[in-house]
PDB file of N, CA and C in Angstrom:
ATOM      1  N   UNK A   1      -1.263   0.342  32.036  1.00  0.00           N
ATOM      2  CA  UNK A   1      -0.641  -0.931  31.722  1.00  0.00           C
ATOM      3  C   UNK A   1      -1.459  -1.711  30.696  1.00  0.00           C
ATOM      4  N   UNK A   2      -2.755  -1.464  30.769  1.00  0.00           N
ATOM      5  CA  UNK A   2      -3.345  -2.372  30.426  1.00  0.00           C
ATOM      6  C   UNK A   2      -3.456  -1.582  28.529  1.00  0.00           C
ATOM      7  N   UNK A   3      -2.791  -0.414  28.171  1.00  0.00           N
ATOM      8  CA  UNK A   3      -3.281   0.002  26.943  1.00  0.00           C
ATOM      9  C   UNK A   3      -1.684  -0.578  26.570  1.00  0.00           C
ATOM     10  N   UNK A   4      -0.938  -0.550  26.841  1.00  0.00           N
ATOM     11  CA  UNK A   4       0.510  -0.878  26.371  1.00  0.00           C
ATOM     12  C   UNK A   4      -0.098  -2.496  25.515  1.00  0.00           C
ATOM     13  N   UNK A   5      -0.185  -3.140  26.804  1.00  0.00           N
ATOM     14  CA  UNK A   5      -0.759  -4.697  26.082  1.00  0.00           C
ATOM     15  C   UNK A   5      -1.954  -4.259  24.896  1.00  0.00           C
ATOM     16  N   UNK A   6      -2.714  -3.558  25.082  1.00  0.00           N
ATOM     17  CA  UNK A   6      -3.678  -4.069  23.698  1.00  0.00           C
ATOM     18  C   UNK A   6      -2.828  -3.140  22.499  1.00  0.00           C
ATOM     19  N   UNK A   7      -2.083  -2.204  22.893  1.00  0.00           N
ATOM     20  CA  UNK A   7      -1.395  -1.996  21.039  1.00  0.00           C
ATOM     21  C   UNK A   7      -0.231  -2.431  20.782  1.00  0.00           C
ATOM     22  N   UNK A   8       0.321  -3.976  21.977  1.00  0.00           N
ATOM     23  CA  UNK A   8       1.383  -4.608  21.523  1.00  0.00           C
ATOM     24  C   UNK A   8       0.624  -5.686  20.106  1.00  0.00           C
ATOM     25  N   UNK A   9      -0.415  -5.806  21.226  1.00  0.00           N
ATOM     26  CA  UNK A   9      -1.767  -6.857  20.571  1.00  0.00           C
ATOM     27  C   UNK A   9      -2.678  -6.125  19.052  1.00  0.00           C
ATOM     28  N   UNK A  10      -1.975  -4.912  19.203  1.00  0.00           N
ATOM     29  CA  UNK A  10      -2.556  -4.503  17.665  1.00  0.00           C
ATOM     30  C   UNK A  10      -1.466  -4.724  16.648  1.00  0.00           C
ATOM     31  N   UNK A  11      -0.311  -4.362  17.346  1.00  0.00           N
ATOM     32  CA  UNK A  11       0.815  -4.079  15.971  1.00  0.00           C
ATOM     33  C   UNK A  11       1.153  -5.603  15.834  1.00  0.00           C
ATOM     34  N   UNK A  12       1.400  -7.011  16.886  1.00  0.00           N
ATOM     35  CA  UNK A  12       1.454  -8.045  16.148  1.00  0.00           C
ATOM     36  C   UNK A  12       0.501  -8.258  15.254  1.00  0.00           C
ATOM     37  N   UNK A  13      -1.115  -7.958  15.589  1.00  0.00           N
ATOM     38  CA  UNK A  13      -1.981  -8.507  14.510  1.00  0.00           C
ATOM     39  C   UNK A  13      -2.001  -7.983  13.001  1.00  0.00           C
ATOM     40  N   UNK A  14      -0.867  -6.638  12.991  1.00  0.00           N
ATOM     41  CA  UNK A  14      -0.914  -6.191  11.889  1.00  0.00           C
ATOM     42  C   UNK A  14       0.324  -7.218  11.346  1.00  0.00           C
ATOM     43  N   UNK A  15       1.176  -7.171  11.493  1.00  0.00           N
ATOM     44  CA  UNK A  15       2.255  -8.052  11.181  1.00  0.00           C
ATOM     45  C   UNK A  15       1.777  -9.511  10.639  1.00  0.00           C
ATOM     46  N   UNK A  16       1.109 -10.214  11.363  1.00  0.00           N
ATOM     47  CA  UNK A  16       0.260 -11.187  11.310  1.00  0.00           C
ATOM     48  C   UNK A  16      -0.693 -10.851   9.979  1.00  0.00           C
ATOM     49  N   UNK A  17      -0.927  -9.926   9.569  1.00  0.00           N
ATOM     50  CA  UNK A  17      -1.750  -9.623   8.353  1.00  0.00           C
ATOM     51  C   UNK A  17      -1.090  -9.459   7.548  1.00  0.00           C
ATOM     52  N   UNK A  18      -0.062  -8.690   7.247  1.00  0.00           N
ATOM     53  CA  UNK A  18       0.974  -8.469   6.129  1.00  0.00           C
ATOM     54  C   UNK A  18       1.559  -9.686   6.326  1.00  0.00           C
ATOM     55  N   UNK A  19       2.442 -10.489   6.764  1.00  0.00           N
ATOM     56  CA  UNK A  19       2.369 -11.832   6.596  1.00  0.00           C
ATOM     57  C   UNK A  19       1.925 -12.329   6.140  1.00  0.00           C
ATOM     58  N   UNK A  20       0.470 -12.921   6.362  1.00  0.00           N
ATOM     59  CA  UNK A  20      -0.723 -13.607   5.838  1.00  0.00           C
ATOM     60  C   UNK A  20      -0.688 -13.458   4.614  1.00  0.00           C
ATOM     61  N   UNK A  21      -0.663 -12.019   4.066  1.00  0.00           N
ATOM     62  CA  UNK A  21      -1.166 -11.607   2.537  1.00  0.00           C
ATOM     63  C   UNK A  21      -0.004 -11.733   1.901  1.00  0.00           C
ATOM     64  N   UNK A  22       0.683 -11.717   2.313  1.00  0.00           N
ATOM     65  CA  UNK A  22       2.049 -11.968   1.349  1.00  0.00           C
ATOM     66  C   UNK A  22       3.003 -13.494   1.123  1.00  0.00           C
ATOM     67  N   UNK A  23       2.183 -13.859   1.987  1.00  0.00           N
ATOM     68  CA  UNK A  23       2.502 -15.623   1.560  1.00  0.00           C
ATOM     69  C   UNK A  23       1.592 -16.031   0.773  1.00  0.00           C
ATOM     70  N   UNK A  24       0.130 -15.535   0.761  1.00  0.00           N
ATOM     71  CA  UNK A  24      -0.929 -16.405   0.263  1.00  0.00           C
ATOM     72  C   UNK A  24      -0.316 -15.505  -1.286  1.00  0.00           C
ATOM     73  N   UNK A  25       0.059 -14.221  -1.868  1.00  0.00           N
ATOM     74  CA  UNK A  25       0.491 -13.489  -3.005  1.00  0.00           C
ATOM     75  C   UNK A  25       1.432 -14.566  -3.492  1.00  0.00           C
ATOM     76  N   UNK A  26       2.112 -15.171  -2.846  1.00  0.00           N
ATOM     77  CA  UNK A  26       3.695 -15.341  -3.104  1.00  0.00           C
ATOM     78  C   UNK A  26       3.242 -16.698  -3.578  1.00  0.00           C
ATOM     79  N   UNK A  27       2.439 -17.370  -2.662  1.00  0.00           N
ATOM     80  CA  UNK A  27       2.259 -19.061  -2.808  1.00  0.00           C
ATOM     81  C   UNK A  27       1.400 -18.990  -4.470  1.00  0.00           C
ATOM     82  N   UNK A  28       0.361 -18.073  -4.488  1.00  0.00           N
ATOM     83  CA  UNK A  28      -0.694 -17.778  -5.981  1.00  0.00           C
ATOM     84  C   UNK A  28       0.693 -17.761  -6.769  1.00  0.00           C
ATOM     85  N   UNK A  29       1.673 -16.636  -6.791  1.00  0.00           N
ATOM     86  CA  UNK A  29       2.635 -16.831  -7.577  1.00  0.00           C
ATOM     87  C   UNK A  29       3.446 -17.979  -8.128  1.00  0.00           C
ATOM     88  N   UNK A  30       3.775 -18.997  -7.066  1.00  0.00           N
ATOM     89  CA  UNK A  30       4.329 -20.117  -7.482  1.00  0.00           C
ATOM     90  C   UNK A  30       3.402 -20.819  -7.865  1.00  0.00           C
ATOM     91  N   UNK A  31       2.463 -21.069  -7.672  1.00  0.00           N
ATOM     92  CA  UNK A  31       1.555 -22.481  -8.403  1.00  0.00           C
ATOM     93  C   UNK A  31       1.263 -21.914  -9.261  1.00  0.00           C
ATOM     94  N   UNK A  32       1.328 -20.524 -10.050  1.00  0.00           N
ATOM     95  CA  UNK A  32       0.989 -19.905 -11.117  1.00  0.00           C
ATOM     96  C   UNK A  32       2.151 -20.242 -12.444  1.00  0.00           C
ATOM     97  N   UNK A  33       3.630 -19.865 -11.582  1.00  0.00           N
ATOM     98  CA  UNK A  33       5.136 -20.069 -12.791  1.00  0.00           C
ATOM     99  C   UNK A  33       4.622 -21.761 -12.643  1.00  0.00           C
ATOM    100  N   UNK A  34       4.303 -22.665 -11.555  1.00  0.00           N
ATOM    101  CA  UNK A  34       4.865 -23.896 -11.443  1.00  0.00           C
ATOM    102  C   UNK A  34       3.720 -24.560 -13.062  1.00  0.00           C
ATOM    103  N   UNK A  35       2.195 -24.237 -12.738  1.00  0.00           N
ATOM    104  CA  UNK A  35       1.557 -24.779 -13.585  1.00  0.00           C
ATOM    105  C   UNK A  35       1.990 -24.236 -14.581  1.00  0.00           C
ATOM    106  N   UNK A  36       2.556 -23.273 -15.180  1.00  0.00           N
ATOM    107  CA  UNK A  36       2.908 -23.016 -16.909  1.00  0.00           C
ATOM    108  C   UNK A  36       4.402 -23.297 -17.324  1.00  0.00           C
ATOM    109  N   UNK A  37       5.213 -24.328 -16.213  1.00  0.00           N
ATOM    110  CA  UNK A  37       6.248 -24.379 -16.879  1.00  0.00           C
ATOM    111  C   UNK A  37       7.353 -23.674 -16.495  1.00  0.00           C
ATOM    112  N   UNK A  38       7.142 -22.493 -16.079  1.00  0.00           N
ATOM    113  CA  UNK A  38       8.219 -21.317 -16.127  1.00  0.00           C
ATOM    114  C   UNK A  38       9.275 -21.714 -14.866  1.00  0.00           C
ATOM    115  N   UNK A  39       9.343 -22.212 -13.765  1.00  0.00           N
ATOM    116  CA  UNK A  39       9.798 -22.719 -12.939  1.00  0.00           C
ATOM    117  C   UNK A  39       9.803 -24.450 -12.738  1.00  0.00           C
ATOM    118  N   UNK A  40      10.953 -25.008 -13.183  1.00  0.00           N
ATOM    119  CA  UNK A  40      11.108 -26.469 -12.784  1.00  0.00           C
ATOM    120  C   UNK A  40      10.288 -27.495 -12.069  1.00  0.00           C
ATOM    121  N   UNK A  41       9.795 -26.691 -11.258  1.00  0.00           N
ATOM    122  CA  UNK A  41       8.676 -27.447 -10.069  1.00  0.00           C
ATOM    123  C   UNK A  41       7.105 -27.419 -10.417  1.00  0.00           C
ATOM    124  N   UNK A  42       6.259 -28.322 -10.262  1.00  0.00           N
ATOM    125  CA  UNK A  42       5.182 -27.903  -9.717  1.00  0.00           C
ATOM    126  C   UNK A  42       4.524 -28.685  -9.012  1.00  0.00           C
ATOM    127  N   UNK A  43       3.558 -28.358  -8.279  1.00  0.00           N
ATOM    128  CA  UNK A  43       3.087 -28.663  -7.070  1.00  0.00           C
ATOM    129  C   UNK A  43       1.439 -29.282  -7.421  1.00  0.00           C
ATOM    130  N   UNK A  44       1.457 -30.553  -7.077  1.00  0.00           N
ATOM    131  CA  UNK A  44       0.623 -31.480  -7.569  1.00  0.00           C
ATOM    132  C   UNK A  44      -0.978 -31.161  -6.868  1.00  0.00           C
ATOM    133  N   UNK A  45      -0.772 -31.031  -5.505  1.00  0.00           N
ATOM    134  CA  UNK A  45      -1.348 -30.964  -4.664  1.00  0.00           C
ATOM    135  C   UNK A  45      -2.248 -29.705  -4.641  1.00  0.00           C
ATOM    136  N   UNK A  46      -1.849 -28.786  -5.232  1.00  0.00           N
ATOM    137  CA  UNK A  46      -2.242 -27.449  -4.716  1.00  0.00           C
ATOM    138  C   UNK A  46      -2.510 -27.046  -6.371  1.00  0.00           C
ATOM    139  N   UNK A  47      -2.560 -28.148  -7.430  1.00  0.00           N
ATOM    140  CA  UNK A  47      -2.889 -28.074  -9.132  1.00  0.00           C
ATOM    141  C   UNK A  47      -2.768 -29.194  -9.591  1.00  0.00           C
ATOM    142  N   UNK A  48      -3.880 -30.284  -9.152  1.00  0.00           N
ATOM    143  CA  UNK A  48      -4.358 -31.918  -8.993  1.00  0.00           C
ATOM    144  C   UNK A  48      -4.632 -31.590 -10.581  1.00  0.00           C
ATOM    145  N   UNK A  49      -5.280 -30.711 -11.302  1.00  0.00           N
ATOM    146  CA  UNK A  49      -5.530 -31.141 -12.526  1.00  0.00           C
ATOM    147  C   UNK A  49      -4.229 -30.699 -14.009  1.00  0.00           C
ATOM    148  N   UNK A  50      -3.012 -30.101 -12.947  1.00  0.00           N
ATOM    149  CA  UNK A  50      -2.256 -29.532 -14.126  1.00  0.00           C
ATOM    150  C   UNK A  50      -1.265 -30.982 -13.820  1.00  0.00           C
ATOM    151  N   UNK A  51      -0.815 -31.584 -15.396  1.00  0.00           N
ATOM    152  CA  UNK A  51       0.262 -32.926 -15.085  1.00  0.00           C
ATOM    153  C   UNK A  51       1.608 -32.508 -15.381  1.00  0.00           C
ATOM    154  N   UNK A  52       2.085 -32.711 -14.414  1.00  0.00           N
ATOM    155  CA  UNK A  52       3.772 -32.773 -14.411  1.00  0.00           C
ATOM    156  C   UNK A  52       4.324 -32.779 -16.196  1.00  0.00           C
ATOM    157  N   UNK A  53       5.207 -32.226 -16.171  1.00  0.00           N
ATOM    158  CA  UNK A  53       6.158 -32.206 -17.815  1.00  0.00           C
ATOM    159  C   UNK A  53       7.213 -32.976 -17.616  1.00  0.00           C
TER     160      UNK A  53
END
């Protein structure tokens, strides 16, 4: 019983990792289009020194 629980407890933590890395990829991506323009938005907070167009 007790091995069932630790590789339920492995495969969420993998999930939990591919997650992780693919938001923090995705988020680098947007403050990347946002500071050069290429996307309408950008995000002040997270690129205090790039100024709005």
């Amino acid at each position: 019983m007790l091995a069932k629980r630790g590789q339920l407890g492995f495969i969420e933590f993998k999930y939990f990792i591919v997650g992780l890395i693919i938001g923090i990829v995705i988020g680098l991506v947007l403050i990347y289009l946002g500071s050069k323009g290429i996307i309408p938005f950008s995000i002040p907070f997270a690129c205090p020194a790039v100024k709005p167009v």
